[in-house]
C-alpha atoms as a PDB file:
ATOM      1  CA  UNK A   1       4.903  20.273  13.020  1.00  0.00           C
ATOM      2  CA  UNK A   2       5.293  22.453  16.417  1.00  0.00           C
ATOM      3  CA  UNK A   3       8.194  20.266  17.275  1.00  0.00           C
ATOM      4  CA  UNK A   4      10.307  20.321  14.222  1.00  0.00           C
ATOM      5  CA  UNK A   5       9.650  24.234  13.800  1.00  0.00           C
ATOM      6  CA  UNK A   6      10.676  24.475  17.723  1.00  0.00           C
ATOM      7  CA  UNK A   7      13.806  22.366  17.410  1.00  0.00           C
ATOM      8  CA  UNK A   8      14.501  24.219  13.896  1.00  0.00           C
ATOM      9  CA  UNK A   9      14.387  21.057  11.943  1.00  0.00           C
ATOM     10  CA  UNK A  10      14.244  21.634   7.986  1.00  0.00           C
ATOM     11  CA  UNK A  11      13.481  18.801   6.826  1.00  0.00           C
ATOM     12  CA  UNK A  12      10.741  17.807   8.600  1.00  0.00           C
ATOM     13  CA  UNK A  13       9.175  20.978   8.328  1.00  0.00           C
ATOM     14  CA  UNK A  14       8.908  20.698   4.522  1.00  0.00           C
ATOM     15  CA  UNK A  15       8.061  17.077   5.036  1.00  0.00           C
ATOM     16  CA  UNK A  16       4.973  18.383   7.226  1.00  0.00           C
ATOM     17  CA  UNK A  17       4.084  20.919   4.455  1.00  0.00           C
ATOM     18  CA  UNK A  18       4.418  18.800   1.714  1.00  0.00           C
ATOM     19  CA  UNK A  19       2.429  16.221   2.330  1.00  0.00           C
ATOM     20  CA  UNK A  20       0.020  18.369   3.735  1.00  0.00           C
ATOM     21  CA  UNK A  21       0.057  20.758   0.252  1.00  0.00           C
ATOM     22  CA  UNK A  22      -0.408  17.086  -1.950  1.00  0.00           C
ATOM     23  CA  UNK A  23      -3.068  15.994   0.602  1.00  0.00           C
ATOM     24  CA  UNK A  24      -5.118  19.531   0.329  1.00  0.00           C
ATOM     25  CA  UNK A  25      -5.003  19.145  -3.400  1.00  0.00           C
ATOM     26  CA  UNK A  26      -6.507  15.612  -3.175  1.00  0.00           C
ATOM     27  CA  UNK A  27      -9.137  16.813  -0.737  1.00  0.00           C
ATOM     28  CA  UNK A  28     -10.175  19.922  -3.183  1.00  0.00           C
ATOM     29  CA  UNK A  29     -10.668  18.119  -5.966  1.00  0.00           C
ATOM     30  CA  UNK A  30      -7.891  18.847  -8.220  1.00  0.00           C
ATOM     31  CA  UNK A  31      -7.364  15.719  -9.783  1.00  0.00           C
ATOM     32  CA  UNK A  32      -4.472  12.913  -8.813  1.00  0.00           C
ATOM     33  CA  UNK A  33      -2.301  14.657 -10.980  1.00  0.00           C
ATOM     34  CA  UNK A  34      -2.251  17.915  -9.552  1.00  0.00           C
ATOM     35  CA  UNK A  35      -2.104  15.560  -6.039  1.00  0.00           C
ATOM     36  CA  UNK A  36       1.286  13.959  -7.769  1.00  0.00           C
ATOM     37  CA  UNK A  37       2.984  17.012  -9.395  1.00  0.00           C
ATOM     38  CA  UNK A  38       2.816  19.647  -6.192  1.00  0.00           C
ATOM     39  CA  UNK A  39       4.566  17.171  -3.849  1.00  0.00           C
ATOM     40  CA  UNK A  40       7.272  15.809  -6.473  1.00  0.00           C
ATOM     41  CA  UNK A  41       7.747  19.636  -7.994  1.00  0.00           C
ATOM     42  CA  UNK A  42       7.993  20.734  -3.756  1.00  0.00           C
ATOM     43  CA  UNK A  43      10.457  17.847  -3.220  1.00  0.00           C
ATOM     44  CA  UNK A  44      12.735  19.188  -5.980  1.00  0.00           C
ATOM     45  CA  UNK A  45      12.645  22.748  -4.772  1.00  0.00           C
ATOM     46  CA  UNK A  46      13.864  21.380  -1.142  1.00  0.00           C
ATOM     47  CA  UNK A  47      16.853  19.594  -3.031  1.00  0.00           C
ATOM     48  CA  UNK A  48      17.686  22.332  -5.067  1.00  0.00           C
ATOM     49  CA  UNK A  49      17.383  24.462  -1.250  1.00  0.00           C
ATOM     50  CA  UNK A  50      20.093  22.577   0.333  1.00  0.00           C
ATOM     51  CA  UNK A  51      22.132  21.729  -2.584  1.00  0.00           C
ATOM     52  CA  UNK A  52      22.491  25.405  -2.642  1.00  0.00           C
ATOM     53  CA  UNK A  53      23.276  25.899   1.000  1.00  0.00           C
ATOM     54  CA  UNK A  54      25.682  23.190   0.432  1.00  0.00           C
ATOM     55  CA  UNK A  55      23.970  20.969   2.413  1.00  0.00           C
ATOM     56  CA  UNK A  56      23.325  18.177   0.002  1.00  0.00           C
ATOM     57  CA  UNK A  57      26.149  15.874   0.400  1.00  0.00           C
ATOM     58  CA  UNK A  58      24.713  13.146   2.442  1.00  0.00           C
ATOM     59  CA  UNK A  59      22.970  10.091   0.533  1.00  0.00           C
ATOM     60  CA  UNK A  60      20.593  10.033   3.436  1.00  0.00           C
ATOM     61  CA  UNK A  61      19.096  13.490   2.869  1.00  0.00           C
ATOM     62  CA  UNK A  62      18.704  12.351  -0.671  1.00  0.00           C
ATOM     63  CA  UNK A  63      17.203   9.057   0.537  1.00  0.00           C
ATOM     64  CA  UNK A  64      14.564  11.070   2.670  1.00  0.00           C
ATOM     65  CA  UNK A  65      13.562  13.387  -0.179  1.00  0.00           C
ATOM     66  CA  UNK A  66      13.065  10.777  -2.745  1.00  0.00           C
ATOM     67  CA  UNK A  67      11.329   9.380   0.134  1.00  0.00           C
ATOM     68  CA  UNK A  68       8.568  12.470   0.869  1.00  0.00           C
ATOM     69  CA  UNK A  69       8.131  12.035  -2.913  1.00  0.00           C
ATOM     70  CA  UNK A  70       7.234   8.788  -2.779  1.00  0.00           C
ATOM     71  CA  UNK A  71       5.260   8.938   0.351  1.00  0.00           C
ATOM     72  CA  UNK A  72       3.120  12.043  -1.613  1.00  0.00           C
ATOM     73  CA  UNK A  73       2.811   9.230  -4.391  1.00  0.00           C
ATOM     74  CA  UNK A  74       1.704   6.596  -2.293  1.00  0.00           C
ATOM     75  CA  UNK A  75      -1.033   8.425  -0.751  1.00  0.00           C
ATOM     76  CA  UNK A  76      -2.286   9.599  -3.975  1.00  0.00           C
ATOM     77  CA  UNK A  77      -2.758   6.615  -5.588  1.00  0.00           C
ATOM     78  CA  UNK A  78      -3.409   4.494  -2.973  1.00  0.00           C
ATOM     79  CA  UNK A  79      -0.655   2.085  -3.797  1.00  0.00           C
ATOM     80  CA  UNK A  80       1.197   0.506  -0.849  1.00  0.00           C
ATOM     81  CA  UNK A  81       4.334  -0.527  -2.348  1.00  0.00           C
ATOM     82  CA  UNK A  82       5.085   2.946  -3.050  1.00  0.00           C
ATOM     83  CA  UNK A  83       4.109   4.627   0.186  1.00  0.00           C
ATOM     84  CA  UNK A  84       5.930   1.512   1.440  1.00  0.00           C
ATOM     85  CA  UNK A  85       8.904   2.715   0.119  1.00  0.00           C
ATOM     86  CA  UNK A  86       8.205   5.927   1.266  1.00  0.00           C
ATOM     87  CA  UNK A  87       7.812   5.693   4.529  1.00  0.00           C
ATOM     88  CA  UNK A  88      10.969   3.710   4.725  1.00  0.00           C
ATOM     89  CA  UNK A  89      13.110   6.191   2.916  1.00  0.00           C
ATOM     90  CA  UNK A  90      12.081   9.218   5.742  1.00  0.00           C
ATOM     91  CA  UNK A  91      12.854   6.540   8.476  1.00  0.00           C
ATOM     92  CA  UNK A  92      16.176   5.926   7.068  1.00  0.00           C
ATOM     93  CA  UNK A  93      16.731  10.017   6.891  1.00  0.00           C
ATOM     94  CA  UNK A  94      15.133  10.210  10.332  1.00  0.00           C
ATOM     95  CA  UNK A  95      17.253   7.665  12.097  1.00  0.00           C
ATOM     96  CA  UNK A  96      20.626   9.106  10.498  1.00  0.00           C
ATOM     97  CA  UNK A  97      19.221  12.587  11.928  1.00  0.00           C
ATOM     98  CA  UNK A  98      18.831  11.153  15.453  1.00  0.00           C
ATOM     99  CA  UNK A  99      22.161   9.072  14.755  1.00  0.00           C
ATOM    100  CA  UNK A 100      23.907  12.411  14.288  1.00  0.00           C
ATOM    101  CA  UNK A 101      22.784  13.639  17.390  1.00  0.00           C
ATOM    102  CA  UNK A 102      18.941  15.232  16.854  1.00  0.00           C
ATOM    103  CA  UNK A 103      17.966  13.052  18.885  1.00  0.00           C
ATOM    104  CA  UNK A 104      13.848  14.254  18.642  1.00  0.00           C
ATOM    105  CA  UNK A 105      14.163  12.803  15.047  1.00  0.00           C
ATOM    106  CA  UNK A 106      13.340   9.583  16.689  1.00  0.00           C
ATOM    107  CA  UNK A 107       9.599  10.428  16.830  1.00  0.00           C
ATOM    108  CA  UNK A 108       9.420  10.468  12.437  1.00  0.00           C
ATOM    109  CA  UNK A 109      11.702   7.147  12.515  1.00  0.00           C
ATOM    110  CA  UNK A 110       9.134   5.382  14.608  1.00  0.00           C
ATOM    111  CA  UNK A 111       6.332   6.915  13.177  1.00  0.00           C
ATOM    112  CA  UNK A 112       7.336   6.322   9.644  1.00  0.00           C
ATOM    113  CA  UNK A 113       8.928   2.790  10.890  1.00  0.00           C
ATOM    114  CA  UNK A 114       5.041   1.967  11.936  1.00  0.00           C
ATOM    115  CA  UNK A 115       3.752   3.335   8.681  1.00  0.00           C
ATOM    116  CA  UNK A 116       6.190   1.360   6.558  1.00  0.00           C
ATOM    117  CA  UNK A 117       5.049  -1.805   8.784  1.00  0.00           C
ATOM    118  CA  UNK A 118       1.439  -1.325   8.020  1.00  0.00           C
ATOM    119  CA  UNK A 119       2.007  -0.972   4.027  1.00  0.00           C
ATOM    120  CA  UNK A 120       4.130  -3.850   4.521  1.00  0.00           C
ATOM    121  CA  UNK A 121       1.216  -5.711   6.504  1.00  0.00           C
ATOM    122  CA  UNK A 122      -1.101  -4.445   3.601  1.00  0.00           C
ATOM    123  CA  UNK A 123       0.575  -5.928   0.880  1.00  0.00           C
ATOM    124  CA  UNK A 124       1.761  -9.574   2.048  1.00  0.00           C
ATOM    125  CA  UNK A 125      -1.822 -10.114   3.965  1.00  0.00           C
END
């Protein structure tokens, strides 16, 4: 979190938050539901913030949304396909950041590279 608010990154600030706000409700007690809604509901107010700064041309950044969604999902229900597909969709985001020259992106493609790996791992052994 201290890295992406020091390098100004956007993205992977509300990615921090996000997750963080769906695990909290999980951890309180709230219910799965409540655990499911606040990230998906948090994901479309982050689309709906860069689609408004005209920011929201690139498939990628859509890609990595869907994918924080998905990655909120998948640790709410425990299912690994869908964090799977999570976890692949913020790589994908991450790697086109570094690709485009934000370079410290690198450290949420590996990390969500290893996570993807281990749901991966999870569901074929």
């Amino acid at each position: 979190m201290i890295t992406a608010i020091h390098y100004k990154l956007i993205y992977f600030i509300a990615l921090e938050l996000i997750l963080g706000a769906g695990h909290t409700s999980l951890l309180l007690g709230m219910g799965r539901y409540i655990g499911l809604a606040l990230p998906s509901l948090l994901c479309l107010q982050l689309l709906i913030f860069y689609l408004m700064f005209g920011k929201g041309n690139s498939i990628f950044l859509l890609t990595g949304i869907i994918g924080i969604a998905l990655l909120s999902m998948g640790l709410a229900y425990h299912n690994q396909i869908i964090f799977f597909s999570g976890s692949s969709g913020v790589a994908a985001y991450s790697y086109y950041s570094a690709y485009r020259g934000q370079y410290i992106c690198y450290i949420w493609g590996i990390l969500n590279t290893i996570f993807a790996s281990y749901a991966l791992c999870q569901l074929v052994f």
